[in-house]
Protein backbone atom coordinates (compact mmCIF):
# COMPACT_ATOMS: atom_id res chain seq x y z
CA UNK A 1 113.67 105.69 53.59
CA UNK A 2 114.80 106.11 56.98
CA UNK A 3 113.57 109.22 58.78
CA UNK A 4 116.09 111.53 60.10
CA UNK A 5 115.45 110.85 64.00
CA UNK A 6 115.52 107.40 62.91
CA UNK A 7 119.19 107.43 64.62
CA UNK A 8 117.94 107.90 67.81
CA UNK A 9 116.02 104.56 67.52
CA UNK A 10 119.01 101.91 67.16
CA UNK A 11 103.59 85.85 82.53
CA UNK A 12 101.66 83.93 85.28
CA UNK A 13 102.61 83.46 88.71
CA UNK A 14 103.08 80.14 90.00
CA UNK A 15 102.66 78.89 93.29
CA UNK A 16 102.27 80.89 96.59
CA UNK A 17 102.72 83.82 94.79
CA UNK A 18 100.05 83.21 92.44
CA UNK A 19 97.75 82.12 94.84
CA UNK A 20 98.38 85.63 96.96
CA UNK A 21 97.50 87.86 93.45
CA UNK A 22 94.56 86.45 93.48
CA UNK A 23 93.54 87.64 97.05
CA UNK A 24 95.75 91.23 97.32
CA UNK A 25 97.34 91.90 93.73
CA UNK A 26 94.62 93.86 92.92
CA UNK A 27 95.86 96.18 95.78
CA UNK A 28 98.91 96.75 93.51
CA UNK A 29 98.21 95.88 90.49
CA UNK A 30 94.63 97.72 90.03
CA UNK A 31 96.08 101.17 90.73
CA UNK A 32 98.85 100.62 87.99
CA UNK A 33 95.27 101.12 85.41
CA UNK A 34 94.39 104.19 86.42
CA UNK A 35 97.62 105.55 86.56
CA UNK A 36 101.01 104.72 88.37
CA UNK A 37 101.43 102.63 91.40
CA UNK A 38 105.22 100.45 91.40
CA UNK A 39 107.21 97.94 92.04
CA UNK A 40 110.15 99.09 91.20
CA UNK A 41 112.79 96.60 89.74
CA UNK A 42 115.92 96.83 89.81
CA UNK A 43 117.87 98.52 86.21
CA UNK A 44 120.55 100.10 84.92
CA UNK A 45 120.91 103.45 83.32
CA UNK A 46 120.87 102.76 79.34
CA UNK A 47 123.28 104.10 77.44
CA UNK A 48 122.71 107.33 76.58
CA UNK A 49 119.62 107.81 73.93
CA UNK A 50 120.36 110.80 72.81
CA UNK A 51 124.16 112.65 72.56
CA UNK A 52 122.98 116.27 73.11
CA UNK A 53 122.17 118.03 76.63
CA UNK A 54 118.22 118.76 76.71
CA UNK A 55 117.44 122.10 75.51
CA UNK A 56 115.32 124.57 77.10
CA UNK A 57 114.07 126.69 74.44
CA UNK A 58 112.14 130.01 74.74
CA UNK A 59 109.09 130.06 76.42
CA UNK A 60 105.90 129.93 74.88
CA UNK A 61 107.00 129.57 71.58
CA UNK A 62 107.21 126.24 69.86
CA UNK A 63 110.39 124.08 69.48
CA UNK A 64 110.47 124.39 65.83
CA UNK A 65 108.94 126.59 63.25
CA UNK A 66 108.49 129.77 65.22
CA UNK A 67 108.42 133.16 63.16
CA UNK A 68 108.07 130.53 59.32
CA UNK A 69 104.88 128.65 59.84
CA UNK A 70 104.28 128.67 63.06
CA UNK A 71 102.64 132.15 64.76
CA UNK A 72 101.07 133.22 67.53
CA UNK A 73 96.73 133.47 66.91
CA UNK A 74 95.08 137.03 66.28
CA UNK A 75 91.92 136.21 67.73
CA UNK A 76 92.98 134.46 71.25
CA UNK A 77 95.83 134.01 73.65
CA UNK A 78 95.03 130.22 74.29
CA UNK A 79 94.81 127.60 72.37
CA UNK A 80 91.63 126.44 74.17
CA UNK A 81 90.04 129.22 75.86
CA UNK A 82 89.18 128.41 79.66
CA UNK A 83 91.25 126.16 79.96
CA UNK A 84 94.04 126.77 82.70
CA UNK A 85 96.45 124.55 81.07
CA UNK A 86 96.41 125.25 77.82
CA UNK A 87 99.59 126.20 75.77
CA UNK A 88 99.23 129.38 73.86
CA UNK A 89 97.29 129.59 70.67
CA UNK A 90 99.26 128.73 67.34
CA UNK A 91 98.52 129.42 63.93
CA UNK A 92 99.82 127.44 61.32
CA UNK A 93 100.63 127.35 57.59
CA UNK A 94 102.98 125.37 55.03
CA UNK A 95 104.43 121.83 55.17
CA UNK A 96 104.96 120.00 58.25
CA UNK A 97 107.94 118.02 56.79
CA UNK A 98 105.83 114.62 56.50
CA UNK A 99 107.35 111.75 58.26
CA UNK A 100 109.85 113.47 60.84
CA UNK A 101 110.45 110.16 63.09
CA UNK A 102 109.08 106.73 63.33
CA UNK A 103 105.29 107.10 63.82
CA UNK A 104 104.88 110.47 62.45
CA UNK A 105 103.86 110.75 58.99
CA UNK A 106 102.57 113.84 57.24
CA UNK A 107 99.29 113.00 58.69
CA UNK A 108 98.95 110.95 61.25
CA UNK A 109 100.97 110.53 65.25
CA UNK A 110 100.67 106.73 65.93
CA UNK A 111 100.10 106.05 69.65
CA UNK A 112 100.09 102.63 70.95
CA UNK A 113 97.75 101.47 73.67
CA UNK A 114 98.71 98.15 75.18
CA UNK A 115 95.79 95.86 76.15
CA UNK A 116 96.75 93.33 79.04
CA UNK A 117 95.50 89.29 79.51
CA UNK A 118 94.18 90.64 83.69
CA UNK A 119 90.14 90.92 83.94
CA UNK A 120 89.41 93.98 85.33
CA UNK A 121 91.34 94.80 88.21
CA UNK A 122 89.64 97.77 89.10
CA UNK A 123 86.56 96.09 89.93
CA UNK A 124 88.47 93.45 91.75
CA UNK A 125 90.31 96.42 93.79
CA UNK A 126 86.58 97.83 94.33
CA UNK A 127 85.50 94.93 95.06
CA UNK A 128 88.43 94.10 97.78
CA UNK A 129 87.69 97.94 99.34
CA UNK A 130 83.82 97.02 99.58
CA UNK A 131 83.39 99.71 96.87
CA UNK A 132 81.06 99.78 93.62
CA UNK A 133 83.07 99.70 90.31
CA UNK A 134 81.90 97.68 87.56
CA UNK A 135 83.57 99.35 84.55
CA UNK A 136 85.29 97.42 81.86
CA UNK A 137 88.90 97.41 79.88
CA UNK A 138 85.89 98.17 77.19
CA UNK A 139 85.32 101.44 78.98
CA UNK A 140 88.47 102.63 79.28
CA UNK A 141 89.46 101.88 75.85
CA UNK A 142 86.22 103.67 74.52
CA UNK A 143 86.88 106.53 76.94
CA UNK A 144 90.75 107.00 76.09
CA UNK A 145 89.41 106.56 72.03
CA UNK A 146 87.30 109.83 72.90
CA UNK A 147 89.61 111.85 74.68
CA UNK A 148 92.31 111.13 71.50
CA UNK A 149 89.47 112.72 69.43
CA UNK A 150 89.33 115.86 71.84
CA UNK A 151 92.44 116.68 71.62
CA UNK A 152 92.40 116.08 67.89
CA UNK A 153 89.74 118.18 68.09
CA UNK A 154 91.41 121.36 70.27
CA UNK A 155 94.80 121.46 69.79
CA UNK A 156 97.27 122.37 67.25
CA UNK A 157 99.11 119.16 65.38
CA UNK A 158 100.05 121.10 61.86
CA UNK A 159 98.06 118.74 60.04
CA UNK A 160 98.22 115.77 61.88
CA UNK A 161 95.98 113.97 64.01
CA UNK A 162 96.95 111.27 66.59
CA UNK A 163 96.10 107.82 65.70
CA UNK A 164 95.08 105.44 68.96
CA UNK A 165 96.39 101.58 68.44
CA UNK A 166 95.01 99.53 70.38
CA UNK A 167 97.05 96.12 70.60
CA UNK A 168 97.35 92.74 72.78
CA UNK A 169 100.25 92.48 74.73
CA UNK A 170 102.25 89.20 76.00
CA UNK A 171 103.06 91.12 79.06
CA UNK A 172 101.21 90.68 82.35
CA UNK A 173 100.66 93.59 84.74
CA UNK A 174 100.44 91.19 87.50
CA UNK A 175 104.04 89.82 86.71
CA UNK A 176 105.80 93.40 85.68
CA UNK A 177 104.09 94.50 89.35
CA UNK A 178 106.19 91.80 91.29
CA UNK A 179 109.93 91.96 90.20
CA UNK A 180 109.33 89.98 86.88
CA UNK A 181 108.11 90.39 83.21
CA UNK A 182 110.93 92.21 81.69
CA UNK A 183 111.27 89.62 78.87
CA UNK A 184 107.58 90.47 77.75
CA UNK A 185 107.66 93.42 78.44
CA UNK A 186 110.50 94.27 76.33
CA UNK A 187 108.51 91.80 73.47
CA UNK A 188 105.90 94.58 73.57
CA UNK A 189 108.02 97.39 73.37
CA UNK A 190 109.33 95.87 70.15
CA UNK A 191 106.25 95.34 68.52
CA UNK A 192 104.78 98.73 69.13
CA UNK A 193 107.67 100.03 68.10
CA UNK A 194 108.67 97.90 65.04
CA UNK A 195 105.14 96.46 64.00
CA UNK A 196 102.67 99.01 64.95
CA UNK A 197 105.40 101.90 64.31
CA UNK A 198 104.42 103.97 67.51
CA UNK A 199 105.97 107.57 67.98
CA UNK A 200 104.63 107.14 72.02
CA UNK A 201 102.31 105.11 73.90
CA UNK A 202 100.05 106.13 76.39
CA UNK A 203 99.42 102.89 78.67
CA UNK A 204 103.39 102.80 80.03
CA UNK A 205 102.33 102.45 83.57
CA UNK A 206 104.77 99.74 84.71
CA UNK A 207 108.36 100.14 85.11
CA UNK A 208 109.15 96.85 82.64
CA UNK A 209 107.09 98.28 80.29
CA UNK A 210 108.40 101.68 80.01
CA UNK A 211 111.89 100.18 80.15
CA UNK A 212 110.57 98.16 76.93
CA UNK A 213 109.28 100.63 75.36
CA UNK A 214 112.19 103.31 75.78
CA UNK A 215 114.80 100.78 74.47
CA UNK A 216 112.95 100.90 71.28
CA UNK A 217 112.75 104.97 71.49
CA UNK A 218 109.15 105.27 72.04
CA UNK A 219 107.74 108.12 74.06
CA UNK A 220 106.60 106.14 77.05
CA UNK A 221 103.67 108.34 79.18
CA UNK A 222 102.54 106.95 82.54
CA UNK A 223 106.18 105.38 84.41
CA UNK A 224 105.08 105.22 88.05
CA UNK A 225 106.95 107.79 90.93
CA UNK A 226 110.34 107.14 89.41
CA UNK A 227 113.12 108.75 90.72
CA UNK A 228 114.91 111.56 88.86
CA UNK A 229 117.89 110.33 88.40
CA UNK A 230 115.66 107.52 86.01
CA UNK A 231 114.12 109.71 84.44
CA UNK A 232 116.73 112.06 83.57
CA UNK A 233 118.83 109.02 82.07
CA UNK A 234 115.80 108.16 80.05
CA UNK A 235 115.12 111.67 78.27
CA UNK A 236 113.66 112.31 76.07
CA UNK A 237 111.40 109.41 75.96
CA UNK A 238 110.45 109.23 79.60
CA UNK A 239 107.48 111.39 81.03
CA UNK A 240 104.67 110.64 83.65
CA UNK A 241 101.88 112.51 85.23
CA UNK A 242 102.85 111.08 88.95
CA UNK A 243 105.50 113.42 90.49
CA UNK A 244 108.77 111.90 90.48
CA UNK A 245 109.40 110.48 93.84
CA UNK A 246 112.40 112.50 94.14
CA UNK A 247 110.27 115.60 94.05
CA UNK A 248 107.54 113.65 96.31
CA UNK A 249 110.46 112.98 99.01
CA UNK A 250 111.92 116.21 98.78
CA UNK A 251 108.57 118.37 99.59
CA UNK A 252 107.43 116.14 102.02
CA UNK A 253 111.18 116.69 103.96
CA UNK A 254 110.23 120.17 103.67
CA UNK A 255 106.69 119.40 105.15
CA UNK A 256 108.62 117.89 107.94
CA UNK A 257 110.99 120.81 108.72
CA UNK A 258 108.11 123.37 108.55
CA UNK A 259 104.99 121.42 110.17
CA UNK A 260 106.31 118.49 112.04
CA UNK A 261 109.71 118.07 113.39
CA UNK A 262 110.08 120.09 117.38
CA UNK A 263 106.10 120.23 117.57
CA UNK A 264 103.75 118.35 119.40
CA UNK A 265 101.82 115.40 118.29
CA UNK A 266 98.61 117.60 119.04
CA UNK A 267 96.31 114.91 116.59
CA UNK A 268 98.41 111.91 117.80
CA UNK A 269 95.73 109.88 120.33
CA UNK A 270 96.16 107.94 123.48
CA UNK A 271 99.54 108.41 125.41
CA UNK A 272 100.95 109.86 122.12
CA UNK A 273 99.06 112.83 122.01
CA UNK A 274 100.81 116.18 122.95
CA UNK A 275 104.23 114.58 122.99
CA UNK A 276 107.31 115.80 121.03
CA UNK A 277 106.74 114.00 117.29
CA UNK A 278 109.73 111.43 116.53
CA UNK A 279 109.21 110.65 113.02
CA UNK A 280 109.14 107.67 111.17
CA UNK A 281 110.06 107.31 107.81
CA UNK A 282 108.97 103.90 105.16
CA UNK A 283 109.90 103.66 102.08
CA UNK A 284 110.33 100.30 99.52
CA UNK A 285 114.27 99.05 99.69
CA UNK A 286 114.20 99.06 95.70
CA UNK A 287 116.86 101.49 94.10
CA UNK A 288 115.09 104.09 92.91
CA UNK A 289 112.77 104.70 95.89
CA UNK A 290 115.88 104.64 97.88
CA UNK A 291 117.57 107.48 95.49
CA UNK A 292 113.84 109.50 96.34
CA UNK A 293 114.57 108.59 100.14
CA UNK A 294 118.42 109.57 100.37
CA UNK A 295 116.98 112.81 98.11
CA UNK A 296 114.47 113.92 101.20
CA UNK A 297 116.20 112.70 104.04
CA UNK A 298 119.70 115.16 102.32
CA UNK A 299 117.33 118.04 103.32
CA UNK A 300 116.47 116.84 106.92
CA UNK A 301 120.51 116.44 107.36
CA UNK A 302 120.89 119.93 105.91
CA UNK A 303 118.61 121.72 108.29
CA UNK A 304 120.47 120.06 111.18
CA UNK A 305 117.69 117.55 111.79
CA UNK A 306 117.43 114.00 112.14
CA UNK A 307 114.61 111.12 111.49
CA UNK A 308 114.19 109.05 114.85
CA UNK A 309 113.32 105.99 112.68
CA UNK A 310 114.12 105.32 109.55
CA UNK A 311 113.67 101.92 107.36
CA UNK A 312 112.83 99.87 104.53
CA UNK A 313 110.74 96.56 103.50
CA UNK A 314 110.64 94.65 100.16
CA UNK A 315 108.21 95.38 97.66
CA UNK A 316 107.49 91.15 97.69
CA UNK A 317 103.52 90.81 98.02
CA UNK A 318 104.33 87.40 100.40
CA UNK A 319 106.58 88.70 102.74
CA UNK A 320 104.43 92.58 103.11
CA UNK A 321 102.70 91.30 106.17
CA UNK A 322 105.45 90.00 108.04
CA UNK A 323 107.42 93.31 107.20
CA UNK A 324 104.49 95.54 108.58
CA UNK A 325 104.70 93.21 111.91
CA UNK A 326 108.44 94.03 112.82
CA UNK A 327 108.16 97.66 111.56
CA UNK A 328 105.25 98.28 114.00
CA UNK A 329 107.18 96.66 117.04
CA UNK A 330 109.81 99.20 116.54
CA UNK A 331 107.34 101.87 116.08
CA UNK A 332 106.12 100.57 119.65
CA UNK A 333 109.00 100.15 120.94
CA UNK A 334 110.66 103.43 120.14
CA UNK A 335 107.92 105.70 120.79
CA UNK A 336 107.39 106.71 117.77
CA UNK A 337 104.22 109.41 117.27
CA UNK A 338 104.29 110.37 114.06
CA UNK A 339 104.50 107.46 110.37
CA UNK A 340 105.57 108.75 107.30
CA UNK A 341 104.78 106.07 104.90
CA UNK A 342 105.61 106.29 101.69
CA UNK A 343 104.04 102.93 100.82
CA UNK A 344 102.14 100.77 98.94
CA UNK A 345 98.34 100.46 100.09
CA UNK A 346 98.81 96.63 100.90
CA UNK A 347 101.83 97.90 103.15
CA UNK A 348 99.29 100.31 104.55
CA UNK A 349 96.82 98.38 105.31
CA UNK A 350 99.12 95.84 106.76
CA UNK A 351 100.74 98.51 108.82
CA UNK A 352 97.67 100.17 109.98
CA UNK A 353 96.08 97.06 111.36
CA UNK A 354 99.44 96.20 112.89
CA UNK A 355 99.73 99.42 114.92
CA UNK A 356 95.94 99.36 115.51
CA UNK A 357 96.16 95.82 117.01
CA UNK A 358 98.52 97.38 119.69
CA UNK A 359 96.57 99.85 120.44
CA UNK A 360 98.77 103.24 119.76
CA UNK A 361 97.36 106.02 118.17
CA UNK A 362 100.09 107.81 116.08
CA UNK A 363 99.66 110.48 113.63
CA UNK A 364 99.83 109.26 109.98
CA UNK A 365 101.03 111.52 107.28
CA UNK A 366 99.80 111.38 103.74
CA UNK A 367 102.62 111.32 101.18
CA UNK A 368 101.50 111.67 97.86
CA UNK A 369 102.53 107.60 96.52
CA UNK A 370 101.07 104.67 96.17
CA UNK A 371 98.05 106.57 95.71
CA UNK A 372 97.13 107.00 99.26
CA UNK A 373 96.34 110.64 98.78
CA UNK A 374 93.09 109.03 96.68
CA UNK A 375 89.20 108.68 98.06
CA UNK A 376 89.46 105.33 96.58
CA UNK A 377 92.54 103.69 98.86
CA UNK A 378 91.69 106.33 101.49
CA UNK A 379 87.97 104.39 102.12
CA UNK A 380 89.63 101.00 102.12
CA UNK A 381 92.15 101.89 104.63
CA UNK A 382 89.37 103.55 106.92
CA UNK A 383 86.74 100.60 106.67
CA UNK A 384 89.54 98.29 108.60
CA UNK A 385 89.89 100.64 111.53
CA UNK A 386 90.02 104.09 112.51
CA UNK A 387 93.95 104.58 112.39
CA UNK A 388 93.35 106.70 108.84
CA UNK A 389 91.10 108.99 110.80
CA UNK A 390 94.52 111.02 111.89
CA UNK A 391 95.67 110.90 108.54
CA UNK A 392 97.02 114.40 107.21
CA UNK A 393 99.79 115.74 104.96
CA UNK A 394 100.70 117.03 101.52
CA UNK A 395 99.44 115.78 98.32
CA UNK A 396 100.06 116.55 94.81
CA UNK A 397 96.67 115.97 93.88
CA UNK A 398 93.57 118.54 93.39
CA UNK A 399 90.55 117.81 95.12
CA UNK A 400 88.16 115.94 92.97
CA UNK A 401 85.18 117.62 91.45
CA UNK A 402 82.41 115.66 90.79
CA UNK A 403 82.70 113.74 87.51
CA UNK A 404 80.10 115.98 85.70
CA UNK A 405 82.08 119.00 86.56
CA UNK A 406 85.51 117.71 85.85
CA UNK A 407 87.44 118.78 82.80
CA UNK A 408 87.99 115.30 81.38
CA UNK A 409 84.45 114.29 81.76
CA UNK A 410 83.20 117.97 79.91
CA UNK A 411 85.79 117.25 77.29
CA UNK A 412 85.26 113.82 76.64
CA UNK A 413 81.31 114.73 76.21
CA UNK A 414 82.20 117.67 73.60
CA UNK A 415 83.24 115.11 71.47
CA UNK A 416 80.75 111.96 72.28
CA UNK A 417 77.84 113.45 73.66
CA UNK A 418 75.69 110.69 73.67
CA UNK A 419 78.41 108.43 75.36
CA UNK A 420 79.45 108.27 79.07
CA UNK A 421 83.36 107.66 79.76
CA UNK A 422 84.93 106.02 82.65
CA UNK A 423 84.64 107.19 85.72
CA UNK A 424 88.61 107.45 86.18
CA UNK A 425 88.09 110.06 82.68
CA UNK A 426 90.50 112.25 84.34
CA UNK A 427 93.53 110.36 84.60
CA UNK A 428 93.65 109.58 81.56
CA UNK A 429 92.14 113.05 80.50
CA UNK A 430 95.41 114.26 82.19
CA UNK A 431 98.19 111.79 80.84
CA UNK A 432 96.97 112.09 77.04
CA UNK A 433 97.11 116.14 78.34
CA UNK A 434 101.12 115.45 78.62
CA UNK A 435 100.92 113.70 74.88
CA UNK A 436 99.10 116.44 72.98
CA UNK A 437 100.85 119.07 74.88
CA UNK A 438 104.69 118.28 73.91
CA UNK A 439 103.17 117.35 70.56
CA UNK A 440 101.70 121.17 69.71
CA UNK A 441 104.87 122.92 71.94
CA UNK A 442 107.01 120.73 69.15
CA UNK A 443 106.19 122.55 66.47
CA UNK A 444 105.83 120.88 62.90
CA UNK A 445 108.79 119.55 63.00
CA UNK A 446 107.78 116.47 65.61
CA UNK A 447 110.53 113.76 67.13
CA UNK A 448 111.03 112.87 70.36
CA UNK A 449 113.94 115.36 71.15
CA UNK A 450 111.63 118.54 69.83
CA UNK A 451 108.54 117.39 71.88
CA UNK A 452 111.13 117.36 75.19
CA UNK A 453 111.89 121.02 74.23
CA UNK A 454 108.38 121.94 73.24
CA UNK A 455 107.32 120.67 76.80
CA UNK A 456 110.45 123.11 78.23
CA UNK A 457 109.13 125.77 76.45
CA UNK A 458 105.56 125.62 77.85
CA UNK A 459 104.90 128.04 79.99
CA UNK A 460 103.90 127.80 83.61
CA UNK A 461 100.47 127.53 84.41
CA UNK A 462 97.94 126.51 87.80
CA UNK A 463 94.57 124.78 87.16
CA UNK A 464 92.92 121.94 88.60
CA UNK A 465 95.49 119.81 89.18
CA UNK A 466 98.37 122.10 90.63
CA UNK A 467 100.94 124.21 89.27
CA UNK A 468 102.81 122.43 85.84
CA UNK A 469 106.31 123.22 85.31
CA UNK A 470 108.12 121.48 82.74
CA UNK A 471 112.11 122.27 82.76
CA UNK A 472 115.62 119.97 82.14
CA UNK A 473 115.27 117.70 85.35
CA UNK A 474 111.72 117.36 85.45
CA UNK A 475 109.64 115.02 83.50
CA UNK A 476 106.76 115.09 85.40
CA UNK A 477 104.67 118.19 85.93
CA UNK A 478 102.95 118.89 89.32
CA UNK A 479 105.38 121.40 91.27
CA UNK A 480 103.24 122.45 94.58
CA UNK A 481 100.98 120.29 97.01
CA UNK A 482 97.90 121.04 99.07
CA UNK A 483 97.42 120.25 102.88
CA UNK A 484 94.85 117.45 103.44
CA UNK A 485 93.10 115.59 105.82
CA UNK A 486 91.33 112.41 105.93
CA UNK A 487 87.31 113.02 106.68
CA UNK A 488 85.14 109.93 107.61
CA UNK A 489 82.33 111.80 106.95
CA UNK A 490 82.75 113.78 104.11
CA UNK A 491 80.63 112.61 100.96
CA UNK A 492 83.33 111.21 98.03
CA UNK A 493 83.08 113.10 94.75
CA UNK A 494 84.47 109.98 93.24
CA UNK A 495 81.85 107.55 94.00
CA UNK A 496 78.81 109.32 96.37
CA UNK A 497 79.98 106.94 99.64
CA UNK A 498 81.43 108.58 103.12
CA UNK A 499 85.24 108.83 103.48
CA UNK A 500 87.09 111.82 101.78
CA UNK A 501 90.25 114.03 101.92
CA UNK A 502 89.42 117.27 103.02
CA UNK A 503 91.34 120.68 102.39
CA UNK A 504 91.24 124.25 102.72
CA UNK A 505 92.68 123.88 98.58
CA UNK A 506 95.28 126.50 99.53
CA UNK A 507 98.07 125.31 97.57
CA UNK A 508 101.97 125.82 98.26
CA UNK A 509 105.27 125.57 96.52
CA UNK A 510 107.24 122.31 98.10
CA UNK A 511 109.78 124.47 98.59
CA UNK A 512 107.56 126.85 100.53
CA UNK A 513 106.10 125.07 103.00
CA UNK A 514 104.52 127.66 105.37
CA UNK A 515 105.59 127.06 108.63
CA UNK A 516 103.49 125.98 111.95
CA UNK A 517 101.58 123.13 113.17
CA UNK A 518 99.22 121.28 110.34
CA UNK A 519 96.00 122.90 110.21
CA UNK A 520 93.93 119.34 109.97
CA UNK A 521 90.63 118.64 110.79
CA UNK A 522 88.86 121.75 110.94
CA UNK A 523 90.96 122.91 113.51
């Protein structure tokens, strides 16, 4: 019998292109595994999944059975004490309605995790960056297999447990990474939502793939900086640890009002250095980057400022290089001190080298996409030339602990103690966090329209990886930033080797920028 939220449900490259994957896709493609790097394609809204505006809710309580069989804990606020994110402790009794939606049974919360035909990218990116990685999909699997049993562990379900199904996909991240695969891509979708019976699935980190997967009405966790305007036409089955790149775009505009725009180019070097910044801004020419870009560059024009340059390139792995060569003779040429890239790292790196080759010396600011804010892309863009050594801005992230001190790796080892996981433990740590967190603010009563309200309901909360705020219009959870700098010779917490973002780790609101010049590099 059909559940009642059942209504809500109505490939290689060839040529040149191929040959380029196999030298610089892992620059794009690699990132996509640990979390969300993007090509965006080109879509168009769906029609609308569900008919009723998203709720809110009231905070701290779950979406459904509050006050019945659902109460708050007598012996502890949180639901896992010492734990900065954790929703607030829930007792439970009585029936938890069996199977509410597709993949929810009276026991069990199926969640799908796609396997892919690539080796293993990471250690080709590693390998690319002169960095050691030799991890396996193996790893990852086994690691995100552990983490599900945390959770299963620690949290409150109402008598369920999440169920991790591993399948093989006919999609290719390679192909969904360069404007094609939709076909496939959709093909998956299908079969983790009609054969495998999925209620979300927790390896969405391509655009094609989440589109796939939310056509079918699976909760699809990982869809890389999408704007909000996608996201909000995909509710409630759309959610991703990366900020949306509307958010992204807006703070850093604010970073630009506050820190940068009137000021001098005090860490620009060569003639730039001391003059007046003139900004330029990046960004990819697909749609919903350029909804993020229009989004940030709205609050320059409403301050009464401008952008001295601003432009585009195509998100085309073939054509990157000859993009980066004409951007950086109008950087030249207009006397531009200060790049805002909000770019891919083989647009970086491209770019970089350009500018370096020419010998100018502009500031570059860190933008929280494409993953440039990480040690990992940070030590690749460094070992080519010194340009990243006057790197600086605002990023999203947290500063990394080391892995024995993070909270994936200490929660992964409750559970597995005589197993190590993956060294990237806390990104996925972090995007099953999303899963099990809408799942216990749901209630017992669990479809994907009570999980959206249960994450509206959860209340605000600052650990290790910002400030979360969950509310209608944002799907993704990080709400401040932290000012960093690139250090050459800071020691990495991700892998022991020189090259690290420094910080003083005093966090802001992005609408609160504090104002004055960047306080970068220790001085």
């Amino acid at each position: 019998m059909p559940s009642r939220d059942d209504r809500h449900r109505s490939q290689a490259l060839p040529g040149a292109q191929g040959r380029l994957l196999k030298g610089y896709a892992p620059l794009a493609v690699a990132l996509l595994v640990i979390a969300a790097i993007v090509v965006v394609r080109p879509s168009t809204a769906p029609d609308a999944l569900v008919s009723q505006a998203a709720k809110a809710g009231t905070k701290g309580q779950p979406a459904t059975g509050w006050g019945k069989t659902v109460t708050a804990c007598k012996d502890r606020a949180k639901q896992v004490e010492g734990d900065s994110y954790s929703p607030p402790c829930f007792a439970f009794t009585g029936g938890n309605g069996g199977a509410t939606t597709t993949g929810v049974t009276a026991k069990t919360i199926t969640v799908t995790y796609r396997r892919t035909a690539e080796p293993n990218v990471l250690s080709l990116l590693a390998t690319l960056m002169g960095i050691k990685f030799d991890e396996t999909p193996k790893d990852f699997e086994r690691t995100m297999a552990g983490l599900v049993d945390y959770f299963n562990k620690n949290f409150q379900l109402y008598g369920r447990r999440m169920v991790l199904e591993p399948y093989q996909g006919a999609g290719t991240l390679a192909a969904e990474l360069t404007g094609g695969g939709q076909e496939a891509a959709n093909n998956d979708g299908i079969k983790a939502a009609t054969e495998l019976k999925a209620f979300a699935d927790i390896t969405a980190v391509t655009q094609p793939y989440s589109e796939g997967l939310i056509k079918q009405r699976v909760i699809a966790l990982g869809a890389p900086y999408m704007s909000r305007e996608w996201f909000t036409t995909r509710r409630p089955f759309a959610w991703s640890l990366a900020s949306d790149c509307s958010v992204v775009a807006e703070g850093a505009s604010e970073y630009g009002l506050k820190r940068l725009i009137g000021r001098p180019a005090v860490y620009a070097g060569g003639k730039l250095k001391g003059k007046t910044r003139k900004l330029a801004v990046i960004a990819p020419n697909n749609p919903q980057y350029q909804q993020c870009t229009k989004a940030g560059l709205a609050v320059i024009k409403k301050a009464g400022k401008k952008i001295d340059y601003v432009t585009d390139y195509a998100l085309d792995l073939g054509r990157i290089p000859n993009f980066a060569k004409s951007i950086s003779a109008q950087i030249v040429s207009k006397g531009i001190t200060t790049v805002s890239c909000f770019c891919d790292p083989l647009m970086l790196l491209n770019l970089t080298s350009e500018i370096d080759s020419q010998g100018l010396q502009p500031e570059w600011i860190v933008t929280g996409v494409g993953f440039g804010d990480l040690d990992l892309i940070g030590q690749g863009l460094a070992k080519k030339n010194k340009q990243w050594n006057r790197a600086f801005g605002a990023s999203p992230l947290a500063q990394q602990p080391p892995r024995s001190q993070s909270p994936g790796y200490r929660a992964f080892k409750s559970v597995r103690p005589n197993e190590e996981p993956s060294q990237v433990v806390d990104v996925f740590y972090y995007q099953l966090y999303q899963l099990a967190l809408g799942i216990q603010m749901a209630g017992p009563d669990l479809t994907p329209t009570t999980f959206e309200t249960g994450m509206f309901t959860y209340p605000k909360a600052s650990g290790p990886a910002g400030t979360w705020d969950y509310f209608p219009q944002s799907y993704t959870p990080i709400v401040d930033a932290r000012e960093v700098w690139w250090d050459p010779n800071k020691v990495s917490p991700f892998n022991g080797q020189k090259g690290s973002y420094a910080s003083t780790d005093k966090r802001f609101a992005l609408k609160d920028v504090p104002p004055g010049q960047p306080q970068v590099f220790r001085r």
